[in-house]
Protein backbone atom coordinates (compact mmCIF):
# COMPACT_ATOMS: atom_id res chain seq x y z
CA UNK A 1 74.00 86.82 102.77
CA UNK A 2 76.42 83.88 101.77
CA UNK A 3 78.78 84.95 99.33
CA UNK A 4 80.65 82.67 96.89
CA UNK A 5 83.91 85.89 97.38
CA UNK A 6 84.67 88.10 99.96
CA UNK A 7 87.71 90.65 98.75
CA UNK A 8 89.39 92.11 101.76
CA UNK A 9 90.86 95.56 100.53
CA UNK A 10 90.73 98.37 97.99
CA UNK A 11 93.76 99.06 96.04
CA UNK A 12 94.91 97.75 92.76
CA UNK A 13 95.11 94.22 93.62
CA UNK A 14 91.68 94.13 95.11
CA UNK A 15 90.12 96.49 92.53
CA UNK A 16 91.38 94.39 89.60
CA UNK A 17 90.28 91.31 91.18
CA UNK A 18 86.37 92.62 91.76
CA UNK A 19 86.39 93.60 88.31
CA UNK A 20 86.95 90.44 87.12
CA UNK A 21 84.98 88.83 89.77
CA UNK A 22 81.88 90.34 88.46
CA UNK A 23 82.56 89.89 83.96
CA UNK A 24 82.52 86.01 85.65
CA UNK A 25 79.63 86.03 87.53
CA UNK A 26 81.02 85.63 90.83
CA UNK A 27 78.74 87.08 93.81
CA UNK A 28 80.99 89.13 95.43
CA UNK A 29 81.46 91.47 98.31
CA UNK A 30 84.32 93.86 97.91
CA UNK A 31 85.17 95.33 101.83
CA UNK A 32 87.74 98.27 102.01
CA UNK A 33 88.25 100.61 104.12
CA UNK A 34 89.16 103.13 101.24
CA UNK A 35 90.41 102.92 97.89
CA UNK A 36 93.62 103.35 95.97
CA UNK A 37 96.42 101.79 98.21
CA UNK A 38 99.47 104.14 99.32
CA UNK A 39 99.94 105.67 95.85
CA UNK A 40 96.67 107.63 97.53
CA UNK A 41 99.46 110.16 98.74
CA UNK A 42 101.70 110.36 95.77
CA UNK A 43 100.96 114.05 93.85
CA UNK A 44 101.87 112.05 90.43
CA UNK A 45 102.34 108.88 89.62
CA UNK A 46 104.32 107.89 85.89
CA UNK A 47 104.23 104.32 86.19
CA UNK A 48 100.87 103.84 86.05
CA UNK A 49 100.74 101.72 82.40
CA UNK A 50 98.19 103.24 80.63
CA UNK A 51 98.46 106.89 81.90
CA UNK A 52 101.50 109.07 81.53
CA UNK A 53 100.97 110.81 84.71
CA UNK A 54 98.17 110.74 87.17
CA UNK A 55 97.79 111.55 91.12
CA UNK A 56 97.03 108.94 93.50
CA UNK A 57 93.89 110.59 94.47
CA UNK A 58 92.90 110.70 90.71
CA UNK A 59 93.99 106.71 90.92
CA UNK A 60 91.79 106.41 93.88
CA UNK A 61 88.69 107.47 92.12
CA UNK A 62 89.09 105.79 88.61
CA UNK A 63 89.77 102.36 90.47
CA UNK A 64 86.62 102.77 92.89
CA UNK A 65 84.61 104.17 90.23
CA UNK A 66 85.70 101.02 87.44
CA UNK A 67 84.54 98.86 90.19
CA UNK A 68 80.93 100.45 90.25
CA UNK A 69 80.67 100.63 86.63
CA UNK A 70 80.90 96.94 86.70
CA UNK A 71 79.46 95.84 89.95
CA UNK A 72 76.12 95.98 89.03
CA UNK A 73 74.10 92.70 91.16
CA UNK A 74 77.63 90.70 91.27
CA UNK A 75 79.63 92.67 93.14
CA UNK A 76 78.58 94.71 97.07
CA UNK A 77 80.73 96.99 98.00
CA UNK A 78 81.18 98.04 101.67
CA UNK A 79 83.66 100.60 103.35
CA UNK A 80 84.12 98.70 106.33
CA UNK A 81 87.24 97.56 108.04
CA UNK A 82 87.74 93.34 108.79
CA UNK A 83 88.82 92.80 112.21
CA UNK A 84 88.74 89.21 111.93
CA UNK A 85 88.12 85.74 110.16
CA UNK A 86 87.26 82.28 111.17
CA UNK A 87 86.20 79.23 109.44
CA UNK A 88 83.66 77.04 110.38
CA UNK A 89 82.41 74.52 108.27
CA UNK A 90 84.20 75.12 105.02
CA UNK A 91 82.70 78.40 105.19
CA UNK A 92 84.15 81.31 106.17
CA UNK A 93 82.71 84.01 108.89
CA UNK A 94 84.52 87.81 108.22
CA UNK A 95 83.82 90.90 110.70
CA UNK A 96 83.87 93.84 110.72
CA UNK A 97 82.72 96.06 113.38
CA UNK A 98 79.31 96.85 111.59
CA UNK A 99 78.33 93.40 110.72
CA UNK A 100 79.67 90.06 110.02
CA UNK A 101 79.70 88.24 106.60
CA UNK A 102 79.88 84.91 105.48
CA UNK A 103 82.09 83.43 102.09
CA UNK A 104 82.99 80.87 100.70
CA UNK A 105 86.21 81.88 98.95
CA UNK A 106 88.63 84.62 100.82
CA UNK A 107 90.92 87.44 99.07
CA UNK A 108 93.00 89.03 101.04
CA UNK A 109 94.96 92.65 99.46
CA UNK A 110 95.30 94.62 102.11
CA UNK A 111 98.72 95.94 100.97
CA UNK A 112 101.17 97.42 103.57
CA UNK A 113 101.85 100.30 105.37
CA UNK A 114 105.58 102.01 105.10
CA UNK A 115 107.26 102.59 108.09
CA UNK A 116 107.20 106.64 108.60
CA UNK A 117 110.26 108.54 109.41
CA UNK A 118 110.19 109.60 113.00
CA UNK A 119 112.19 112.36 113.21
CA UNK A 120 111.29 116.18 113.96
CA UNK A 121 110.21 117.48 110.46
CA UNK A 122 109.33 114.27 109.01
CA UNK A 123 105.39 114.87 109.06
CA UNK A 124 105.74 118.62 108.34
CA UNK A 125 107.88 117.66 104.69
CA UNK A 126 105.85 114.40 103.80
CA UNK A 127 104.67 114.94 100.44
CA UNK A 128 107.05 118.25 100.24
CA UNK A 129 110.55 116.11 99.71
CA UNK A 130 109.74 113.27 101.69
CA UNK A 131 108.38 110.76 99.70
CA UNK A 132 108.57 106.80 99.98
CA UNK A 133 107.93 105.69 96.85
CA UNK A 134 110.97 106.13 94.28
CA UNK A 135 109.25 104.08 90.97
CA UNK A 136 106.42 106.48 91.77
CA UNK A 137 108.16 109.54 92.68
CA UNK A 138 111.23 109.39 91.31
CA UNK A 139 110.93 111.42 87.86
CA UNK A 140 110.05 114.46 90.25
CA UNK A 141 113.46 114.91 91.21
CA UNK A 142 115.45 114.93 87.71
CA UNK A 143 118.36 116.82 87.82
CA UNK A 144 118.30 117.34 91.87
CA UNK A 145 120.56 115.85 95.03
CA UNK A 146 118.39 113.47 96.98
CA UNK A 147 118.93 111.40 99.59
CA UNK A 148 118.09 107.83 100.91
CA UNK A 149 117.08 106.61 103.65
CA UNK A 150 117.61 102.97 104.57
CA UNK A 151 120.31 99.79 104.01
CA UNK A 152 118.20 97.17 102.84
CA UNK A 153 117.63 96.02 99.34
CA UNK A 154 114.65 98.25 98.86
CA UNK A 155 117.13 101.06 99.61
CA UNK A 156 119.35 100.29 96.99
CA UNK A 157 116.99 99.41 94.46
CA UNK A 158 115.53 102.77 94.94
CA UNK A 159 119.25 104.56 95.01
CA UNK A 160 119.88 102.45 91.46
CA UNK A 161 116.03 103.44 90.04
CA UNK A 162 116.48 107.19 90.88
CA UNK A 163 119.94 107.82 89.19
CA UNK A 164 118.81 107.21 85.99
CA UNK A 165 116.83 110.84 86.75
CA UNK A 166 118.94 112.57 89.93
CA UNK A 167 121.92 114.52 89.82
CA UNK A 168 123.63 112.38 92.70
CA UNK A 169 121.75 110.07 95.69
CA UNK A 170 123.31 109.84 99.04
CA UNK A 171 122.05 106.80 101.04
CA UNK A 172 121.79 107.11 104.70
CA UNK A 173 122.21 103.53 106.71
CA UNK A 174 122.27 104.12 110.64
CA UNK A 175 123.67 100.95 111.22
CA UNK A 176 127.41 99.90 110.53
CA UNK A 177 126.25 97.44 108.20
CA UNK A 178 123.98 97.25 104.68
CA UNK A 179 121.20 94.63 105.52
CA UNK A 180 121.42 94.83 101.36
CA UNK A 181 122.92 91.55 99.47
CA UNK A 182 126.52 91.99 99.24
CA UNK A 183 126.26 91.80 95.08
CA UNK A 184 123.64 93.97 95.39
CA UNK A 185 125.43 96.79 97.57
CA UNK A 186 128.84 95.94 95.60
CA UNK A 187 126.98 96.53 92.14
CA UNK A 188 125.11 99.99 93.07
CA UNK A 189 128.09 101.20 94.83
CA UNK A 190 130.13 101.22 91.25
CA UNK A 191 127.39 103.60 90.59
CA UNK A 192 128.06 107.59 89.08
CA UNK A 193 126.99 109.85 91.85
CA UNK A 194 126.06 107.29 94.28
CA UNK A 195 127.56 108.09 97.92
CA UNK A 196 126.62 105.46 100.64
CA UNK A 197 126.79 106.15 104.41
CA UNK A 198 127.26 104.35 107.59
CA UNK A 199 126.19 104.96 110.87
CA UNK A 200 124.21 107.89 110.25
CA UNK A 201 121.45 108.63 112.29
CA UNK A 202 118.56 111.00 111.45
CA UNK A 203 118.00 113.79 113.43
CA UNK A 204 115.88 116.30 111.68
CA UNK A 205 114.36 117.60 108.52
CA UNK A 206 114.56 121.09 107.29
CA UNK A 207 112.76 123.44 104.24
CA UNK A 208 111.02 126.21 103.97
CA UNK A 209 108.02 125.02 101.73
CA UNK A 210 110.09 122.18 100.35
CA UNK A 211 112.82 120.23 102.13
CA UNK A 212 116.17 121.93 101.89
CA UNK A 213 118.04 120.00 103.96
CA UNK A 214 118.88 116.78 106.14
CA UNK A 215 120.79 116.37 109.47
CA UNK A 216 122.66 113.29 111.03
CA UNK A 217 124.26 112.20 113.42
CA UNK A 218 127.51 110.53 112.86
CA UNK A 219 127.34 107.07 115.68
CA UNK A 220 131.06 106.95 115.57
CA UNK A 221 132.32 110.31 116.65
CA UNK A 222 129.09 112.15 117.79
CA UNK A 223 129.32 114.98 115.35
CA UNK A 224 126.55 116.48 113.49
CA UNK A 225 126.11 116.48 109.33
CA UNK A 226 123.84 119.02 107.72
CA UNK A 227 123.24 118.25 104.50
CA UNK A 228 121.69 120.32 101.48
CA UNK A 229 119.47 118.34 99.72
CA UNK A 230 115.95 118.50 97.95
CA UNK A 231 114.36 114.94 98.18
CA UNK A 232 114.20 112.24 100.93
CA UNK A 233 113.44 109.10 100.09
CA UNK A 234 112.61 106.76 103.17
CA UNK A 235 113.21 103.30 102.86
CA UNK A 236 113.17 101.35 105.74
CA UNK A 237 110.51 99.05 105.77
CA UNK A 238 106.95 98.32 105.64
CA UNK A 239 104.55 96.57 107.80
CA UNK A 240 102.09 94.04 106.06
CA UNK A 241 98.38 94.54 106.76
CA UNK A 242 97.86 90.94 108.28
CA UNK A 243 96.87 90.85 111.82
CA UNK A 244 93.68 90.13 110.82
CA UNK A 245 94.54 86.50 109.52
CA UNK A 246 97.30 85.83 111.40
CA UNK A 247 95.97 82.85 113.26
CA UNK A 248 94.51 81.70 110.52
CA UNK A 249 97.50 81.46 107.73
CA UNK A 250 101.01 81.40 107.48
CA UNK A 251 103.29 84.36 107.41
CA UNK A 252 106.66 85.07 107.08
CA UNK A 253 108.90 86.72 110.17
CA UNK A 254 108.29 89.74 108.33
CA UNK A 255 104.15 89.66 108.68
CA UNK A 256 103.59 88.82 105.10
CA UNK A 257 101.28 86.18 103.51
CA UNK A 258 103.09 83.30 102.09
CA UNK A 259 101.36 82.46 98.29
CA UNK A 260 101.88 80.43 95.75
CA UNK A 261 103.53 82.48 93.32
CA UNK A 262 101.73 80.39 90.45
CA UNK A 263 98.13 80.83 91.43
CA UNK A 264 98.28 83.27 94.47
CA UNK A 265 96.95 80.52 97.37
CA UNK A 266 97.96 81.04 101.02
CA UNK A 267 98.53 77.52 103.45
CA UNK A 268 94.83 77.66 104.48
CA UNK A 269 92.72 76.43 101.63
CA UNK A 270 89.92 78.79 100.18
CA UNK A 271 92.10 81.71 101.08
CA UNK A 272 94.12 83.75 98.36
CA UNK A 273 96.34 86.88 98.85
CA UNK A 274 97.56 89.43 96.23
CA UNK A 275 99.59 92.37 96.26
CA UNK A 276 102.14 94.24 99.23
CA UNK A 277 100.36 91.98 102.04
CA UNK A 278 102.06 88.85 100.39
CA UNK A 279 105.68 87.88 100.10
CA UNK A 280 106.10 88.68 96.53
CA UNK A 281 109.15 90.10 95.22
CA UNK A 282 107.85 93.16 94.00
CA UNK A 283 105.72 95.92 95.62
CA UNK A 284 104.16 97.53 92.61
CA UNK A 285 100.35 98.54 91.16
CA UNK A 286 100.85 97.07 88.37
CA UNK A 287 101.98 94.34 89.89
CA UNK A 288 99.62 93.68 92.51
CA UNK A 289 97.08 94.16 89.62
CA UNK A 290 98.16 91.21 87.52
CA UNK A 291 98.47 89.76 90.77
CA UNK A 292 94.98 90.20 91.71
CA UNK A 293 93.54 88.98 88.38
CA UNK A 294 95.70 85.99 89.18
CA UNK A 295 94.04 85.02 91.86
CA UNK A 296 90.78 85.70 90.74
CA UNK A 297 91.29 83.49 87.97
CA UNK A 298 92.23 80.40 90.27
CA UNK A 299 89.54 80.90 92.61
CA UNK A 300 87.19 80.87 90.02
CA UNK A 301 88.62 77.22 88.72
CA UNK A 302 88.17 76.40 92.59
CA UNK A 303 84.42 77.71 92.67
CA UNK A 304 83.56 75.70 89.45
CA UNK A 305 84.58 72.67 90.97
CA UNK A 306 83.73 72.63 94.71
């Protein structure tokens, strides 16, 4: 079947976009591999506008299940993961192992995935103190001593968003340098309670059914920190969900899609990305929602009028 929209992905970006792909008509195929993004993992989420809490998983299920409810003979939905793209004719050919799939119109949200901490007791504590998402996780740890992981904006931004709740944040930066914007590490640095950290390198997570504590390494003289603490928030990094397309539109050195932050096109026309694959500023739901809808929106301008 020729489609006039093939969605690549299933969290909020996609989700929202499907949605509104099928109130306008638009046939549609939605493929995802599952639903729900990486706040899948988060046990509560309090940024979610429109919900004061909810899980991920709970997020997972109401975005599949709005998509249903409104998918009726617009929208096919497929759990099936796109290996590949090319275009051929103005029309482009998507597979996935099962099958391949033909559209005229392309939108690609297949978020990110955050570098993991590879360290002994990093998989045993994720989810029990390690987290990686302060704006989701953050309220969790009012009134406790967390630490961060990381020197790069991201890391600070998360250090800054989680003292308006912790009692203190230690940030953790193996290298002897913040990869952070000078005004940026200069302004959270002024911070209450904020204690920043050079050439530490991780070494190992301990708790008993909740982290307890963190050890380093300290580059410059070899010696070993242990230090209490009851949250770990890992920020170094995340690795866009692109190899798919990568031959087919531009990216940045870091992987990302490069849009148009007006209307959400990529460099190869017919193609439009939305959400934490794409160089936006932000990595948010809410933000890859309006993102999403965004994108929609132009592509149906460009279907009316192609």
């Amino acid at each position: 079947m020729n489609y006039e929209l093939i969605i690549i992905g299933g969290g909020p970006a996609g989700i929202a976009a499907g949605v509104y792909a099928s109130r306008k008509k638009i046939k549609t195929l939605v493929l995802a591999e599952s639903f729900g993004g990486q706040s899948v993992v988060s046990s509560e989420i309090q940024n979610w506008i429109g919900s004061i809490t909810i899980s991920g998983q709970q997020l997972a299920k109401d975005l599949e299940g709005h998509l249903r409810a409104y998918a009726d003979d617009t929208v096919d939905i497929k759990k099936e993961k796109v290996t590949d793209i090319k275009k051929e004719d103005n029309i482009f050919k998507v597979s996935t192992p099962e099958e391949d799939y033909s559209g005229k119109t392309i939108l690609v949200t297949t978020g990110s995935n955050r570098r993991k901490l590879d360290v002994p007791g990093a998989k045993e504590y994720e989810n029990k103190g390690i987290v990686y998402c302060a704006s989701c996780d953050g309220p969790l740890f009012t009134g406790k001593d967390v630490v961060v992981i990381g020197g790069g904006n991201a890391a600070f931004e998360s250090a800054s968003q989680l003292l308006a709740y912790v009692k203190s944040v230690t940030l953790l930066n193996r290298s002897d340098k913040f990869k952070a914007d000078e005004i940026t590490v200069s302004e959270i640095s002024k911070m209450e309670n904020f204690y920043p950290i050079l050439n530490a390198e991780i070494s190992e997570i301990r708790g008993e059914t909740f982290v307890n504590e963190i050890s380093y390494k300290n580059k410059l003289t070899g010696k070993i920190i242990n230090l209490p603490t009851e949250g770990v928030f890992v920020e170094i990094g995340s690795v866009p969900v692109t190899g798919f397309v990568k031959d087919l539109i531009e990216l940045n050195k870091y992987g990302a899609i490069i849009t148009d932050p007006v209307t959400q096109r990529t460099s190869q026309e017919g193609i439009w990305a939305a959400g934490d694959c794409t160089d936006g500023l932000y990595q948010q739901n809410n933000i890859a929602v309006g993102d999403g809808i965004k994108a929609l929106e132009n592509i149906y301008s460009y279907i009316q009028s192609n």
